[in-house]
C-alpha atoms as a PDB file:
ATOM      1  CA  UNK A   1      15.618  -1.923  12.059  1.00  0.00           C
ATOM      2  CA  UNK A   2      15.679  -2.212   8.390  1.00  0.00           C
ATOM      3  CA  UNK A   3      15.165   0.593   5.819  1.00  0.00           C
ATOM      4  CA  UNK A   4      12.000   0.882   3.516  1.00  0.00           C
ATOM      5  CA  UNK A   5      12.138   3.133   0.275  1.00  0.00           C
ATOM      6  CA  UNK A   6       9.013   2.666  -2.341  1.00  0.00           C
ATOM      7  CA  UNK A   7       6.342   3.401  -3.513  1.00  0.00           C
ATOM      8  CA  UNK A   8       2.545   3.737  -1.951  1.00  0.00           C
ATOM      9  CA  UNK A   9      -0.669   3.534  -4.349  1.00  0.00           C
ATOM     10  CA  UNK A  10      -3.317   5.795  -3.550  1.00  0.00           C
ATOM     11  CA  UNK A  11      -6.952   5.139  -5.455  1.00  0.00           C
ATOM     12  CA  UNK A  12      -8.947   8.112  -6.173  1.00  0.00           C
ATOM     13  CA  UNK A  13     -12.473   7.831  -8.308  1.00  0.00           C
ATOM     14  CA  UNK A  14     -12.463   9.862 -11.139  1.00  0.00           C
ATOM     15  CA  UNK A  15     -15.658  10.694 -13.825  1.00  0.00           C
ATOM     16  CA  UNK A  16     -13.873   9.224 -16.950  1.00  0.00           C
ATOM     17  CA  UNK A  17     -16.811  10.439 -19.183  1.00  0.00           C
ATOM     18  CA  UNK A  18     -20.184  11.568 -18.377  1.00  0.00           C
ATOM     19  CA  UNK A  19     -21.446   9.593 -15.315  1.00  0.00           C
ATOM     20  CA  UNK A  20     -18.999   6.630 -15.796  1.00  0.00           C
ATOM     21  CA  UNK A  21     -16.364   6.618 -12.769  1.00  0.00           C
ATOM     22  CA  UNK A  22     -13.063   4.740 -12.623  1.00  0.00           C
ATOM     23  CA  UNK A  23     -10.433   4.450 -10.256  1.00  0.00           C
ATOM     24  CA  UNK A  24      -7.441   6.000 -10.467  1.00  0.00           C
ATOM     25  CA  UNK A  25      -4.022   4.851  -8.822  1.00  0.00           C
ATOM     26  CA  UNK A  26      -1.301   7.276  -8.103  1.00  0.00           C
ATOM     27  CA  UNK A  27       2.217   5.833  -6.565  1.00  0.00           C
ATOM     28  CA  UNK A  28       4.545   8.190  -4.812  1.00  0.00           C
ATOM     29  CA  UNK A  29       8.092   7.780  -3.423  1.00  0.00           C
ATOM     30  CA  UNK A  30       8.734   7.706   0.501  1.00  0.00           C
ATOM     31  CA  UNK A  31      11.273   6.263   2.746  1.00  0.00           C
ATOM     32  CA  UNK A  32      10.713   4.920   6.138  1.00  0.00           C
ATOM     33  CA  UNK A  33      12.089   1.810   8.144  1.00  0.00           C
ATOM     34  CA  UNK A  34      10.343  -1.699   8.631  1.00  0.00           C
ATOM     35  CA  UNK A  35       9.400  -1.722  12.495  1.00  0.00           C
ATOM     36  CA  UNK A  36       7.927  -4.908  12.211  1.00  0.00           C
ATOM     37  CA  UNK A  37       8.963  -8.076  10.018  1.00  0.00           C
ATOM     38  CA  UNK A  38       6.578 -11.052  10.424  1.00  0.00           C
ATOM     39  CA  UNK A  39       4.688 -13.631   8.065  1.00  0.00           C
ATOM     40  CA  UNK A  40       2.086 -16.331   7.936  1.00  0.00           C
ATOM     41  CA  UNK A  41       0.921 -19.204   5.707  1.00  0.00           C
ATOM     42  CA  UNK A  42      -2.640 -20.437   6.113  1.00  0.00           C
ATOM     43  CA  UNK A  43      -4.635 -22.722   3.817  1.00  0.00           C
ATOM     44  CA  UNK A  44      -8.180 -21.655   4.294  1.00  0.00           C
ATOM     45  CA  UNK A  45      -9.664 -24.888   2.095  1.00  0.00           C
ATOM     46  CA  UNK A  46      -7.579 -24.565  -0.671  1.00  0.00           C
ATOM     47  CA  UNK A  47      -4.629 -26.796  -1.677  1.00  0.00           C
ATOM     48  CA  UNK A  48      -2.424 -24.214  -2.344  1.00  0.00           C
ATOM     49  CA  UNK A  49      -0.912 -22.179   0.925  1.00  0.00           C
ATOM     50  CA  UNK A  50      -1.845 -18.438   0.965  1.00  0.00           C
ATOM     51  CA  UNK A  51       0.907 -16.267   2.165  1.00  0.00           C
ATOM     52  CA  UNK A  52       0.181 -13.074   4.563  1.00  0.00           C
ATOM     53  CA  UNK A  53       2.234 -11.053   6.094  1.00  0.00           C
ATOM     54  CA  UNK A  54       1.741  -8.714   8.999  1.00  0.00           C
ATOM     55  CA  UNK A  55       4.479  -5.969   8.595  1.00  0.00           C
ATOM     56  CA  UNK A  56       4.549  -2.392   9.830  1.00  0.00           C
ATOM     57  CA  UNK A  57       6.288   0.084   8.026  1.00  0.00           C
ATOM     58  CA  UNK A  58       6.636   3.493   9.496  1.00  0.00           C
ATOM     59  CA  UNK A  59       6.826   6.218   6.689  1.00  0.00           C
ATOM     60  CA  UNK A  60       7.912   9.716   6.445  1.00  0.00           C
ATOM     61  CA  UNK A  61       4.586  11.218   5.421  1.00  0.00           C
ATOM     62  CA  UNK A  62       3.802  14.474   3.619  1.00  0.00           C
ATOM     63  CA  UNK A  63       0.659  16.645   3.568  1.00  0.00           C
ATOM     64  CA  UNK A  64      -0.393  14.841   0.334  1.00  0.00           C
ATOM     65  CA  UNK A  65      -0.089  11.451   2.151  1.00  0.00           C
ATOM     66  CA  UNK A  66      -1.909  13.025   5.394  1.00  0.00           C
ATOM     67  CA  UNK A  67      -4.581  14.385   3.422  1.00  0.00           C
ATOM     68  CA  UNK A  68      -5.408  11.326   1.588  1.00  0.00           C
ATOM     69  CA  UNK A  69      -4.677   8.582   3.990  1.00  0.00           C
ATOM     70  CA  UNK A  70      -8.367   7.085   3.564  1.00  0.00           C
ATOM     71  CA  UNK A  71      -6.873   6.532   0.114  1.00  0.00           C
ATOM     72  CA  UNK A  72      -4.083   4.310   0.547  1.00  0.00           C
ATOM     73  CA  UNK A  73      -4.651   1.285  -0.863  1.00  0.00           C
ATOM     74  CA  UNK A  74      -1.046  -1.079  -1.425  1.00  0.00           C
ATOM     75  CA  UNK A  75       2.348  -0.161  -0.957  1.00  0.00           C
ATOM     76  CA  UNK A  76       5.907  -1.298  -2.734  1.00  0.00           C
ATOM     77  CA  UNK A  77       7.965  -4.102  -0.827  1.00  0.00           C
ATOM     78  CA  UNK A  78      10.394  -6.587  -1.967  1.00  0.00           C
ATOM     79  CA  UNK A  79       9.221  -6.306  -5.773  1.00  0.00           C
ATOM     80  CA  UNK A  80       5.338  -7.036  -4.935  1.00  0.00           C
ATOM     81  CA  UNK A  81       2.258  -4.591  -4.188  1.00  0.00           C
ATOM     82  CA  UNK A  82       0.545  -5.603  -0.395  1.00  0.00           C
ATOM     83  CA  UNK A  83      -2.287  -4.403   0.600  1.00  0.00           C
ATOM     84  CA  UNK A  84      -2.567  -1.921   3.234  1.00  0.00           C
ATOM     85  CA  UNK A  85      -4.482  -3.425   5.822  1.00  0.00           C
ATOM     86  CA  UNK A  86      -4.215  -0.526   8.548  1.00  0.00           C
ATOM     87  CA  UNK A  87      -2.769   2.579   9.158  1.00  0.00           C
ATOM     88  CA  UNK A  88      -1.620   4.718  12.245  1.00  0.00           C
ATOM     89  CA  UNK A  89      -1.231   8.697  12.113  1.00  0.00           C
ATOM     90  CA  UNK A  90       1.913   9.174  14.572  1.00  0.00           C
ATOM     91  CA  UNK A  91       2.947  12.564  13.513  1.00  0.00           C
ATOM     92  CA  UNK A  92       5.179  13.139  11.304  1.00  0.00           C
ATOM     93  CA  UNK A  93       4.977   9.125  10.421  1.00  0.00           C
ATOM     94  CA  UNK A  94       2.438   6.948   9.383  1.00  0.00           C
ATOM     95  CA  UNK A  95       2.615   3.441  10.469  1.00  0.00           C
ATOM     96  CA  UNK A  96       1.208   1.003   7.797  1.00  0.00           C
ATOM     97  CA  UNK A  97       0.584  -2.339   8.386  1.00  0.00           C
ATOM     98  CA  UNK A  98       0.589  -4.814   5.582  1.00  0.00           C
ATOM     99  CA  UNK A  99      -1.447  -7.974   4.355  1.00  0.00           C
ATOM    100  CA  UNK A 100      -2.241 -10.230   1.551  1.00  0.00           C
ATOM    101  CA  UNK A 101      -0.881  -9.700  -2.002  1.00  0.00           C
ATOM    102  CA  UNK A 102      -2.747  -6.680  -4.057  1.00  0.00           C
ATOM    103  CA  UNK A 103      -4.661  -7.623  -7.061  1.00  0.00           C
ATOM    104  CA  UNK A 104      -6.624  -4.617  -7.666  1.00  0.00           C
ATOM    105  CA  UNK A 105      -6.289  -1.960  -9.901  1.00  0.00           C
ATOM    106  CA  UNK A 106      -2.811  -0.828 -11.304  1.00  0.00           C
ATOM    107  CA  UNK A 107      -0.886   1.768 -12.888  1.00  0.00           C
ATOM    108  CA  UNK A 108       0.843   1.409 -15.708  1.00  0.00           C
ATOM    109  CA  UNK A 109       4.674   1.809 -15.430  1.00  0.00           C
ATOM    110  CA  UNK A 110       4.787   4.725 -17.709  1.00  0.00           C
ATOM    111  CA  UNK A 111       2.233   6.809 -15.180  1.00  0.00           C
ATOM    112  CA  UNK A 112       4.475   6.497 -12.335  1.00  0.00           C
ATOM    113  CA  UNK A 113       5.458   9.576 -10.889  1.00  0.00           C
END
């Protein structure tokens, strides 16, 4: 079973000025190991190939990650953001199951924490 270490993006809407709301991304650190390690290429009527993949990764979670798991939205693997497509509550893990690339918002590196 391999390792995992990186980062998860959470989205949380925030009222940037009076009554406009953006979303907000906030990436923290968490190590886990890759239960799961599978791909797919389809070509849904498109020339080019569209690559998913269907891996779980099983996370140590904290109570931040636990209390905002509705909020997980992409996580950190091999140098790209994938969405999180699904995820499992298996106390004290959480088992996340990855897609398609993300594309939606991002944070800048200098807001990492």
């Amino acid at each position: 079973m391999a390792k995992y270490f990186g980062k998860i993006g959470f989205v949380s809407t925030v009222e940037s000025t009076s009554g406009v709301w953006t979303e907000q991304i906030i990436e923290r650190d968490y190590y886990g190991d890759v239960v799961r390690n599978t791909r797919r290429i389809y070509s849904p009527n498109q020339i080019n190939d569209n690559v998913e993949i269907n891996n779980e990764i099983s996370v140590v979670a904290d109570p931040y990650a636990y209390q905002n798991i509705y909020a997980i939205r992409y996580l950190w693997w091999m140098d790209t953001r994938w969405k999180v497509t699904n995820v499992t509550v298996e106390y004290p893990r959480l088992i996340l199951t990855i897609g398609g690339l993300y594309n939606g918002p991002q944070t800048n590196t200098a807001e990492q924490t």
